[in-house]
N, C-alpha and C. Protein backbone atom coordinates (compact mmCIF):
# COMPACT_ATOMS: atom_id res chain seq x y z
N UNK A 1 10.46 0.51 13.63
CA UNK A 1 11.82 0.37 13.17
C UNK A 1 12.50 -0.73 13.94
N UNK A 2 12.93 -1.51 13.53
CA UNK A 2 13.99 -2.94 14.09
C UNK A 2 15.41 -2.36 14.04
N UNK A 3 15.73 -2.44 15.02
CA UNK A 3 17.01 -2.24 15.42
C UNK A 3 17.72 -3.10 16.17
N UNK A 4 18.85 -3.63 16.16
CA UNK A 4 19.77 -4.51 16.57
C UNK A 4 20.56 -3.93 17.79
N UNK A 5 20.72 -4.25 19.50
CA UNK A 5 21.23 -3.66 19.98
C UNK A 5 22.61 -4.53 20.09
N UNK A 6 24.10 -4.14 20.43
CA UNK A 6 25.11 -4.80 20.07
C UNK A 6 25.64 -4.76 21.80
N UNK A 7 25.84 -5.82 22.20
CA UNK A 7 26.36 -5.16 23.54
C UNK A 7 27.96 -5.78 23.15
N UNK A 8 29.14 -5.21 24.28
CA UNK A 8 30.20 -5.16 23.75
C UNK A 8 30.93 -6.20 23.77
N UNK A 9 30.76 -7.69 23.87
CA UNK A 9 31.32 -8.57 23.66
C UNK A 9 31.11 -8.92 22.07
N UNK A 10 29.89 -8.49 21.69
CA UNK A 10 29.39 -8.88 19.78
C UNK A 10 30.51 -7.93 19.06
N UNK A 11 30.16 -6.59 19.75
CA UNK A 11 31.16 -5.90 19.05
C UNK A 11 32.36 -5.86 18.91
N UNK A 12 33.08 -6.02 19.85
CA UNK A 12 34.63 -7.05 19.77
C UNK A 12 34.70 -7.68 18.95
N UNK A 13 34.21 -9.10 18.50
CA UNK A 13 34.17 -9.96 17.52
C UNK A 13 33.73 -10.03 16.24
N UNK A 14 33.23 -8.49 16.16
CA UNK A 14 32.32 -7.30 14.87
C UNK A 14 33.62 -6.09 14.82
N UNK A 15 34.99 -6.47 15.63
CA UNK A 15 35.60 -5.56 15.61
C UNK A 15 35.14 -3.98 15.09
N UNK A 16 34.23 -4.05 15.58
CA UNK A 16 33.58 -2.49 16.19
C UNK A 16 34.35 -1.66 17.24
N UNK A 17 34.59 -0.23 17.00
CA UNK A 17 35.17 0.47 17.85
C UNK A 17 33.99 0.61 19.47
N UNK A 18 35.00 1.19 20.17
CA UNK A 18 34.24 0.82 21.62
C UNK A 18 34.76 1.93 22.03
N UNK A 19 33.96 2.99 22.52
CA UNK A 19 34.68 4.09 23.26
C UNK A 19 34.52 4.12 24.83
N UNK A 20 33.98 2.86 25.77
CA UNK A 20 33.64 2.92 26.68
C UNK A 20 32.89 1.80 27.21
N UNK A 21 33.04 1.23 28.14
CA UNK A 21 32.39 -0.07 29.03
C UNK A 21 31.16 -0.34 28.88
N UNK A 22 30.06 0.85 29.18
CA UNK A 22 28.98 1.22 29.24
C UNK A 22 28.29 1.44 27.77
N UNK A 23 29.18 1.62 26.39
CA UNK A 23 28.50 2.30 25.42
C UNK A 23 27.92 0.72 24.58
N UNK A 24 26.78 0.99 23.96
CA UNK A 24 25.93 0.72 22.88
C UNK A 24 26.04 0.73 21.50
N UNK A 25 25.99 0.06 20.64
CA UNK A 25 25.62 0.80 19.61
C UNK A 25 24.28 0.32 18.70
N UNK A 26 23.60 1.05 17.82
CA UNK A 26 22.70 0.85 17.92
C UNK A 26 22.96 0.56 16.15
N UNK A 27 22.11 -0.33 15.17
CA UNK A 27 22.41 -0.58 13.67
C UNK A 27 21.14 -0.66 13.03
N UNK A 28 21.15 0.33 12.29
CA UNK A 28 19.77 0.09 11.67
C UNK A 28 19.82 -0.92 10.13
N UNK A 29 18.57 -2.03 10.56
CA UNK A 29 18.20 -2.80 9.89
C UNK A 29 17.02 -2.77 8.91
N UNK A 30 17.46 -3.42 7.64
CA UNK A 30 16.22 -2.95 6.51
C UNK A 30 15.29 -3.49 6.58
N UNK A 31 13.95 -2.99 6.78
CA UNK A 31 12.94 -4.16 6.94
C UNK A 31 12.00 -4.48 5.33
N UNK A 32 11.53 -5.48 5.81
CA UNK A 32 11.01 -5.55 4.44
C UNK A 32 9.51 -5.75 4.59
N UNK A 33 8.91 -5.40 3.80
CA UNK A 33 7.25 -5.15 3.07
C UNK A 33 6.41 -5.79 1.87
N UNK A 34 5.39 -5.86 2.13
CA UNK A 34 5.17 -6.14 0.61
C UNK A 34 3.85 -5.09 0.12
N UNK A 35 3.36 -5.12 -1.34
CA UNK A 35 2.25 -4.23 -1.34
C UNK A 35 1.30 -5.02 -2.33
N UNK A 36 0.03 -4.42 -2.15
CA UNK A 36 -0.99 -4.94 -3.94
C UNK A 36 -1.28 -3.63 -4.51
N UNK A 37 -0.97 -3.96 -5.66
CA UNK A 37 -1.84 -3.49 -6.41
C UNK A 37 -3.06 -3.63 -6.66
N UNK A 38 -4.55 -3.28 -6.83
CA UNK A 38 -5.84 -4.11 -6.43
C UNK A 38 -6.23 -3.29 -7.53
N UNK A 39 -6.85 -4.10 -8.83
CA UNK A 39 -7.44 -3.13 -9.64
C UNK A 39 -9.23 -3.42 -9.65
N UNK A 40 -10.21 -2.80 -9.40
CA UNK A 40 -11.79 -3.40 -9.54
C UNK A 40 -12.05 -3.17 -11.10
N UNK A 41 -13.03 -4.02 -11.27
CA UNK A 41 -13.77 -3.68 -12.23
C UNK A 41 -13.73 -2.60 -13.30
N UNK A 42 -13.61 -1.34 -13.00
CA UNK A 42 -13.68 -0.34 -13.63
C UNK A 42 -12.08 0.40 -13.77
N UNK A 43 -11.32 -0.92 -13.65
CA UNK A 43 -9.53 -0.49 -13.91
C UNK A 43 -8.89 0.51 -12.64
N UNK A 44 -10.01 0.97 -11.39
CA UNK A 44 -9.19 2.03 -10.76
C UNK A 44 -8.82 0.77 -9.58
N UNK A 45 -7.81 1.90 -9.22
CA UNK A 45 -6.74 1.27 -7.75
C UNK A 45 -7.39 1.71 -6.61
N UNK A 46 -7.11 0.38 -5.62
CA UNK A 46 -7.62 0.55 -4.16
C UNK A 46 -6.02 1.69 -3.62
N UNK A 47 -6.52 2.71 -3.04
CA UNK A 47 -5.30 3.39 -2.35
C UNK A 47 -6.05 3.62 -0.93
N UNK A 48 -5.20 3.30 0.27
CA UNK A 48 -5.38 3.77 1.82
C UNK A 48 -4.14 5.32 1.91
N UNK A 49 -5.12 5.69 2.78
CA UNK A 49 -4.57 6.91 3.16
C UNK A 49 -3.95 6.51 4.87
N UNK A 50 -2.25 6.62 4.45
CA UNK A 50 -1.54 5.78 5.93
C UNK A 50 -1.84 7.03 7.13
N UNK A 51 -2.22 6.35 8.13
CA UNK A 51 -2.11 7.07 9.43
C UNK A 51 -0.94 7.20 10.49
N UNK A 52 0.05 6.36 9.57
CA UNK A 52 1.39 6.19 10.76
C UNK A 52 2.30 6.66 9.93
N UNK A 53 3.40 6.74 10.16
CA UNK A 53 4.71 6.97 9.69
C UNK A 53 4.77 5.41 9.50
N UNK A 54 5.99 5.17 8.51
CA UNK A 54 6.13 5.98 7.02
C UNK A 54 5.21 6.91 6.36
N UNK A 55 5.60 7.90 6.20
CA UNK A 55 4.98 8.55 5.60
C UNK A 55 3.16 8.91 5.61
N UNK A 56 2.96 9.05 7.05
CA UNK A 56 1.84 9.16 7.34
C UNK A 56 1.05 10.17 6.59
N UNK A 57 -0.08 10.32 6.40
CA UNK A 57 -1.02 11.57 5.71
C UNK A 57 -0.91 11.24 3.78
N UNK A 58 -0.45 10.39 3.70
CA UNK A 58 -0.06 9.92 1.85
C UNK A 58 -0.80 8.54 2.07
N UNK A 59 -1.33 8.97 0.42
CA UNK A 59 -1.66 7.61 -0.48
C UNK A 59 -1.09 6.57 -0.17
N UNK A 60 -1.40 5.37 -0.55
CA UNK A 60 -0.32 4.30 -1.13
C UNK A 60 -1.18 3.08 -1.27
N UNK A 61 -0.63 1.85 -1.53
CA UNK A 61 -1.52 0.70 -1.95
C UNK A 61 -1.23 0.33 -0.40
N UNK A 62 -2.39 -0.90 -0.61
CA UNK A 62 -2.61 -1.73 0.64
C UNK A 62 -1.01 -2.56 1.16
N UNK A 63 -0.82 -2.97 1.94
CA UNK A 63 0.20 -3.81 2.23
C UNK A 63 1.06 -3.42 4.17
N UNK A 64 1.70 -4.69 4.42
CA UNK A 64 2.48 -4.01 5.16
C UNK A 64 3.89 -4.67 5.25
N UNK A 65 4.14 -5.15 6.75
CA UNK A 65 5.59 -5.91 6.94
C UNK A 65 5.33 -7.34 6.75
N UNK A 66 6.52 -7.92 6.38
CA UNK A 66 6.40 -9.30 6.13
C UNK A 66 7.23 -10.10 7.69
N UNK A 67 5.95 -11.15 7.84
CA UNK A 67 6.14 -11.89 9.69
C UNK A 67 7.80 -12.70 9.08
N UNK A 68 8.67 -12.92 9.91
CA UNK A 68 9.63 -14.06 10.27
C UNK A 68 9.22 -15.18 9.83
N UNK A 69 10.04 -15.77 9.08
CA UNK A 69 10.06 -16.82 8.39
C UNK A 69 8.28 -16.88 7.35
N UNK A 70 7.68 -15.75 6.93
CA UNK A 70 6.67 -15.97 5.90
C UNK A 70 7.02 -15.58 4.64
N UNK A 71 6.26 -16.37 3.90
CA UNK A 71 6.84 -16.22 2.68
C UNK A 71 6.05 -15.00 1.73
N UNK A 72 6.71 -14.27 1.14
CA UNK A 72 6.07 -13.27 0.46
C UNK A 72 5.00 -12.60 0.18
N UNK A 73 5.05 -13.52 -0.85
CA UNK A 73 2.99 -14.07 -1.00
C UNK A 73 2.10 -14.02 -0.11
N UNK A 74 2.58 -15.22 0.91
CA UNK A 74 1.84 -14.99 1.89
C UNK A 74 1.68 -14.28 2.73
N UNK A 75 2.48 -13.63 2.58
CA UNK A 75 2.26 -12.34 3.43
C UNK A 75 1.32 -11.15 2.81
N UNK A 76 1.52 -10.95 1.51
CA UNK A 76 0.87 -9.74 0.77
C UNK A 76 -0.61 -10.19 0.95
N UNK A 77 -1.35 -11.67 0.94
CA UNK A 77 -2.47 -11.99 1.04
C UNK A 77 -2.58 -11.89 2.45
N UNK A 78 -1.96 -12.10 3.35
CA UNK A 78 -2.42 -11.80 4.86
C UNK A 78 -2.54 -10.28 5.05
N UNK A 79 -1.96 -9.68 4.62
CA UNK A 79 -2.32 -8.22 4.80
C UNK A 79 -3.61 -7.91 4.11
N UNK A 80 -3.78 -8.18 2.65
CA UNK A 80 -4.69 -7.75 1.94
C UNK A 80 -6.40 -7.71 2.98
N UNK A 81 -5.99 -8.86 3.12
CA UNK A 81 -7.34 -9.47 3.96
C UNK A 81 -7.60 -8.77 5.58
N UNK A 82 -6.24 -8.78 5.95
CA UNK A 82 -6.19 -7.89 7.36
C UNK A 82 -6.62 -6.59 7.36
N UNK A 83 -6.14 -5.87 6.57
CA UNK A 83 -6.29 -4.62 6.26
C UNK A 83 -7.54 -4.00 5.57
N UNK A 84 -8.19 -4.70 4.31
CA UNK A 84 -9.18 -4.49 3.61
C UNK A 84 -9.97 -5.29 3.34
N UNK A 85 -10.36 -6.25 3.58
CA UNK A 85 -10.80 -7.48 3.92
C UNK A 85 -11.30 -8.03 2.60
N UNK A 86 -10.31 -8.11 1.79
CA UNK A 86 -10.47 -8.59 0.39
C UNK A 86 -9.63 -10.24 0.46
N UNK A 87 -10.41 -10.98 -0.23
CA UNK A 87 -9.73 -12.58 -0.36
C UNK A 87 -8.63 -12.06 -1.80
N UNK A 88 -7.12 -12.09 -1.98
CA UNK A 88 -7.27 -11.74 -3.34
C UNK A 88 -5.70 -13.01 -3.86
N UNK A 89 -5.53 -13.44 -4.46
CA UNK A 89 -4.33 -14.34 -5.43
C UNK A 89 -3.34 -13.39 -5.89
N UNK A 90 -2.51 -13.83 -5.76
CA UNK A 90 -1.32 -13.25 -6.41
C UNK A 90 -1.17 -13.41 -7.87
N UNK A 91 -1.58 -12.45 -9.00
CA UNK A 91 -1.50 -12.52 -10.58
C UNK A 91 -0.19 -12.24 -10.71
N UNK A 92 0.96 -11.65 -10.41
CA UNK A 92 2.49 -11.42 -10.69
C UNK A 92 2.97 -10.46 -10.02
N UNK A 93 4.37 -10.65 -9.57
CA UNK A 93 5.48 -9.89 -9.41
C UNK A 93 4.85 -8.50 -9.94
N UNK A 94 4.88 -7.27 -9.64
CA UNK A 94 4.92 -6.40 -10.04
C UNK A 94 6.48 -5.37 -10.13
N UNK A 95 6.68 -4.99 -9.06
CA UNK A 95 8.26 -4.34 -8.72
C UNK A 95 8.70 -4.63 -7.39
N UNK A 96 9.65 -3.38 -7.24
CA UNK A 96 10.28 -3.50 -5.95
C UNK A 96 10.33 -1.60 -5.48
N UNK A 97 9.98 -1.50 -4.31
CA UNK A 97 10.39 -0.02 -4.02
C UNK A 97 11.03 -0.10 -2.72
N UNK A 98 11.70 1.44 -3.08
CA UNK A 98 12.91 0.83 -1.67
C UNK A 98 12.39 2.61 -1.07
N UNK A 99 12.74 2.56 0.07
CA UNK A 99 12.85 3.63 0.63
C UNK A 99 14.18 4.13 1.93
N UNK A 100 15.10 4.64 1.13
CA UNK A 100 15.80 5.37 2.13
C UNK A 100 16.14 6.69 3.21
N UNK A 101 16.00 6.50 4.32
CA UNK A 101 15.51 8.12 4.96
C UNK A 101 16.68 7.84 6.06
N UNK A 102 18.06 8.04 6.18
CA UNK A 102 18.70 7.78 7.09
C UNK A 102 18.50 8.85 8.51
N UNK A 103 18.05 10.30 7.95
CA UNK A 103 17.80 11.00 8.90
C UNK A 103 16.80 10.99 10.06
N UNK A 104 16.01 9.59 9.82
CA UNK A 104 14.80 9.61 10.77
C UNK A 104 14.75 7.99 10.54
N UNK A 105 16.26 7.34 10.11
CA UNK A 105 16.68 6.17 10.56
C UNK A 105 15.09 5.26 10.08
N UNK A 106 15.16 5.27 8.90
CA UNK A 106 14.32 4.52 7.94
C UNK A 106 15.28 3.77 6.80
N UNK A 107 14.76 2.58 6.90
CA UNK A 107 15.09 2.29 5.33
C UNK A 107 14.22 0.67 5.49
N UNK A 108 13.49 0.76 4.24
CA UNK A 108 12.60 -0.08 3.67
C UNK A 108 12.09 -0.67 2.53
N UNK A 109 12.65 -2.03 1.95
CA UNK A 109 12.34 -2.36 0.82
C UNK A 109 10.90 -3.12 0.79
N UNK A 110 9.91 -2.95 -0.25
CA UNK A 110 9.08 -3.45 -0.28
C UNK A 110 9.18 -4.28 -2.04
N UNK A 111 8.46 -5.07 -1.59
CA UNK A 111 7.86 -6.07 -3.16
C UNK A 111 6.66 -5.97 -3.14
N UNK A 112 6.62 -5.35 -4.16
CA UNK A 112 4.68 -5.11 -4.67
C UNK A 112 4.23 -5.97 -5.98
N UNK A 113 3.23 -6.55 -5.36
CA UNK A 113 2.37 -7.62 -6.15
C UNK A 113 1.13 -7.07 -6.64
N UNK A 114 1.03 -7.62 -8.05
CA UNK A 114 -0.28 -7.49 -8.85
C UNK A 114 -1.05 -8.18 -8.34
N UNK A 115 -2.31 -8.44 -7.81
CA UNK A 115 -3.14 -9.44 -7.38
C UNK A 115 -4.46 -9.39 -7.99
N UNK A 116 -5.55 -10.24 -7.56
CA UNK A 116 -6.73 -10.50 -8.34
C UNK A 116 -7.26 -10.47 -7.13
N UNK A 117 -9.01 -9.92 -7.27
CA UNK A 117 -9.88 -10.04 -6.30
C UNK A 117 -10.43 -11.46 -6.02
N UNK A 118 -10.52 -12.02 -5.41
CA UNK A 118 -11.50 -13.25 -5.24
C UNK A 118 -13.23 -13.24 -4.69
N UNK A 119 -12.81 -12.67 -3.65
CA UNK A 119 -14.18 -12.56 -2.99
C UNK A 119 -13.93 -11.09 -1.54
N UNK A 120 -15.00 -11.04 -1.56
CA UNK A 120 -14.79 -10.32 -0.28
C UNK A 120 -15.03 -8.77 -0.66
N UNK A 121 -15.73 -7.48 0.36
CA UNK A 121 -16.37 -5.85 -0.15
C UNK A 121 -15.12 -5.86 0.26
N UNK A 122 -14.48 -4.30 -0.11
CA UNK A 122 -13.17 -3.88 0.66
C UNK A 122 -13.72 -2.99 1.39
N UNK A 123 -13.44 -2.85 2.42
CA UNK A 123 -13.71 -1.85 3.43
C UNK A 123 -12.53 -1.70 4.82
N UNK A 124 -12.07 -0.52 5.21
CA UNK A 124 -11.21 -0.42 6.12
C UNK A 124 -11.33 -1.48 7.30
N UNK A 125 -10.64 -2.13 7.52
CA UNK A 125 -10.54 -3.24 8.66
C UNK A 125 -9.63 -2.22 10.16
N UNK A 126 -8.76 -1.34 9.28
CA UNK A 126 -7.78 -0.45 10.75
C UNK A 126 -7.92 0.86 10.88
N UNK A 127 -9.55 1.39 10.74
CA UNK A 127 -9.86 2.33 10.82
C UNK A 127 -9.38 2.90 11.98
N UNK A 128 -9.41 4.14 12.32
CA UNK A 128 -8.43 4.64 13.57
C UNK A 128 -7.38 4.06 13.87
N UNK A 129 -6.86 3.22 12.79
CA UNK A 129 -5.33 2.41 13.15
C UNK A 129 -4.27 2.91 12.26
N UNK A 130 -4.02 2.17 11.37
CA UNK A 130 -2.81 2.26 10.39
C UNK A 130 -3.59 3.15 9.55
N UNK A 131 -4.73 2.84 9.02
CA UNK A 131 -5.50 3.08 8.19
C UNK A 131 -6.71 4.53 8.24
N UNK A 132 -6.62 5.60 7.48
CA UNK A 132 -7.13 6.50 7.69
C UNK A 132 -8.54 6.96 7.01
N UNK A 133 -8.61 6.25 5.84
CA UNK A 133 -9.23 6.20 4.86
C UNK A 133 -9.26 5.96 3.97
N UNK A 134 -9.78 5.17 2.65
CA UNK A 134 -9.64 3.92 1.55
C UNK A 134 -10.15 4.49 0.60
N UNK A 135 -9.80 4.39 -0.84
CA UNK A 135 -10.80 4.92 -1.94
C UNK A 135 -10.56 4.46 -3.13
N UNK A 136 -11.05 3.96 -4.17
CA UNK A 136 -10.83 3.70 -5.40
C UNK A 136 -10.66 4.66 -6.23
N UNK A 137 -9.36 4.80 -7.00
CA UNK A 137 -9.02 5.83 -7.63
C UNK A 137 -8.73 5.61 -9.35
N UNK A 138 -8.90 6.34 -10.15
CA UNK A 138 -8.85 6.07 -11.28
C UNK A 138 -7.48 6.63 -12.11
N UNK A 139 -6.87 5.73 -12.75
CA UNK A 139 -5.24 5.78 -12.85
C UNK A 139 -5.41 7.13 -13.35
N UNK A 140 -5.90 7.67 -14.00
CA UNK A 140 -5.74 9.25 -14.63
C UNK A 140 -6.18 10.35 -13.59
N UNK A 141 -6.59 9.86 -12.83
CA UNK A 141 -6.81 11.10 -11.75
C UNK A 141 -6.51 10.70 -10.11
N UNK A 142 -5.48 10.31 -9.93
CA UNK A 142 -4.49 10.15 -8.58
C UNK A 142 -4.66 10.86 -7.58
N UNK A 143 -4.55 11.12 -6.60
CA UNK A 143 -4.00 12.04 -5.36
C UNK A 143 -2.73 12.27 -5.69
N UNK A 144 -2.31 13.41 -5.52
CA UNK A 144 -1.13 14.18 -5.43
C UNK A 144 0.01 13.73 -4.48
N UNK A 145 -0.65 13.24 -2.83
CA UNK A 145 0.27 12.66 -2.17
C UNK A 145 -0.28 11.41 -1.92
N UNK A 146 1.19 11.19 -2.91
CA UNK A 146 1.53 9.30 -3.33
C UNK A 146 2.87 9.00 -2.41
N UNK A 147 2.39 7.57 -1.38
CA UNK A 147 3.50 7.52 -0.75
C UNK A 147 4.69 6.68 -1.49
N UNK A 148 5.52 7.01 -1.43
CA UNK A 148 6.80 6.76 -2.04
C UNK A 148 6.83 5.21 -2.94
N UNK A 149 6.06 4.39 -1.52
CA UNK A 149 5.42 2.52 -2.24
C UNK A 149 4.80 2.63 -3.10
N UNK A 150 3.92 3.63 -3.27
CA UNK A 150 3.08 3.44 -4.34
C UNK A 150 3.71 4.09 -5.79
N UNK A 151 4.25 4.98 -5.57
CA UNK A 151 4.74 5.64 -7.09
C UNK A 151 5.31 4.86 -8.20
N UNK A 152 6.05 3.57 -7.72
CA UNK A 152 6.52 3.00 -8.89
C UNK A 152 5.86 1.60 -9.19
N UNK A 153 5.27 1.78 -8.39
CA UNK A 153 3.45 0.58 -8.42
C UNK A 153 2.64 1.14 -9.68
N UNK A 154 2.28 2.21 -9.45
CA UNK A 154 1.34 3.04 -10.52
C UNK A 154 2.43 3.10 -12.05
N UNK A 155 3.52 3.64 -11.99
CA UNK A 155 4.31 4.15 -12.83
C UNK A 155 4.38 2.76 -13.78
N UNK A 156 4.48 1.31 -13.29
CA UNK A 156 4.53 -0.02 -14.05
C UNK A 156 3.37 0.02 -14.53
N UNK A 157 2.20 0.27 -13.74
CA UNK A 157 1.20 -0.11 -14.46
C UNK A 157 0.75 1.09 -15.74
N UNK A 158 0.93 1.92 -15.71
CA UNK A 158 1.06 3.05 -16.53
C UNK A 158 1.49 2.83 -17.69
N UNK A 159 3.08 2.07 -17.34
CA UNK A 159 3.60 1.96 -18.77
C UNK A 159 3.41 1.00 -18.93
N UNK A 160 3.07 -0.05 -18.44
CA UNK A 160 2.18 -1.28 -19.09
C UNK A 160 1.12 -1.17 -20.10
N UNK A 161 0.27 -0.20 -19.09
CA UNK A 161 -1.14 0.01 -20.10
C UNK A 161 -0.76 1.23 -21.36
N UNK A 162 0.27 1.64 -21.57
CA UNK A 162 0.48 2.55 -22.69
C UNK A 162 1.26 1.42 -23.73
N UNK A 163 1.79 0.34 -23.53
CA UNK A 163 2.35 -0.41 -24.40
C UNK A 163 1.42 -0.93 -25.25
């Protein structure tokens, strides 16, 4: 979580209340993400099973945070490859999912991209890390716990493929 600490000269000039010499305040900032969608051969989705919070112990597509000053794209392909060690192109925009959890001081928008395989097996790159376990899943038969990124990832492509 990125958080901004304010010491009290910012806040003066943020005309922020100040109850004290010594006090802090602390502002939570939205970070941002990106995700793939990865479809193989046989139409099913790459899903990792996250080991961290957000939403640790759930599904979701590959992806993570996007570095300072990188650009989108390039970021969703630096992860792809970091994470699952797939070469893959960006085929389109897919959506956007946001996640708000103020009680445990979360909030996170992600942009999830359709991408294409290029080259490369997928196989866990952050095993005992972020990453808990990887599996190709077939859009009609899902895991039950879908992390929040992924639900409206699947849900586009769903009603895509019913059009």
């Amino acid at each position: 979580m990125s958080c901004l600490r304010l010491d009290l000269a910012i806040m003066e000039e943020m005309n922020l209340p100040i109850k004290g010499e010594a006090m802090s305040t602390t502002i939570a900032i939205p970070r941002l993400g990106v995700g793939a969608v990865i479809l193989n051969d046989k139409n099913e989705i790459l899903l990792v099973l996250r080991n961290r919070d957000p939403e640790k112990n759930m599904w979701s597509i590959p992806g993570g945070k996007v570095d300072p000053y990188e650009q989108l794209e390039t970021s969703v392909i630096r992860e792809i490859k970091e994470e699952v060690n797939l070469d893959v192109k960006v085929k389109a925009l897919l959506c956007t999912a946001e996640t708000i959890r103020p009680e445990s001081a979360e909030h996170w928008v992600s942009v999830i991209y359709e991408v294409t395989i290029l080259s490369g097996e997928a196989r866990n790159l952050e095993e005992g890390g972020a990453i808990g376990d990887m599996r190709w899943y077939s859009l009609d038969a899902l895991p039950s716990n879908l992390a929040c990124f992924a639900v409206p990832a699947i849900e586009h492509l769903q009603n895509r493929n019913r059009s």
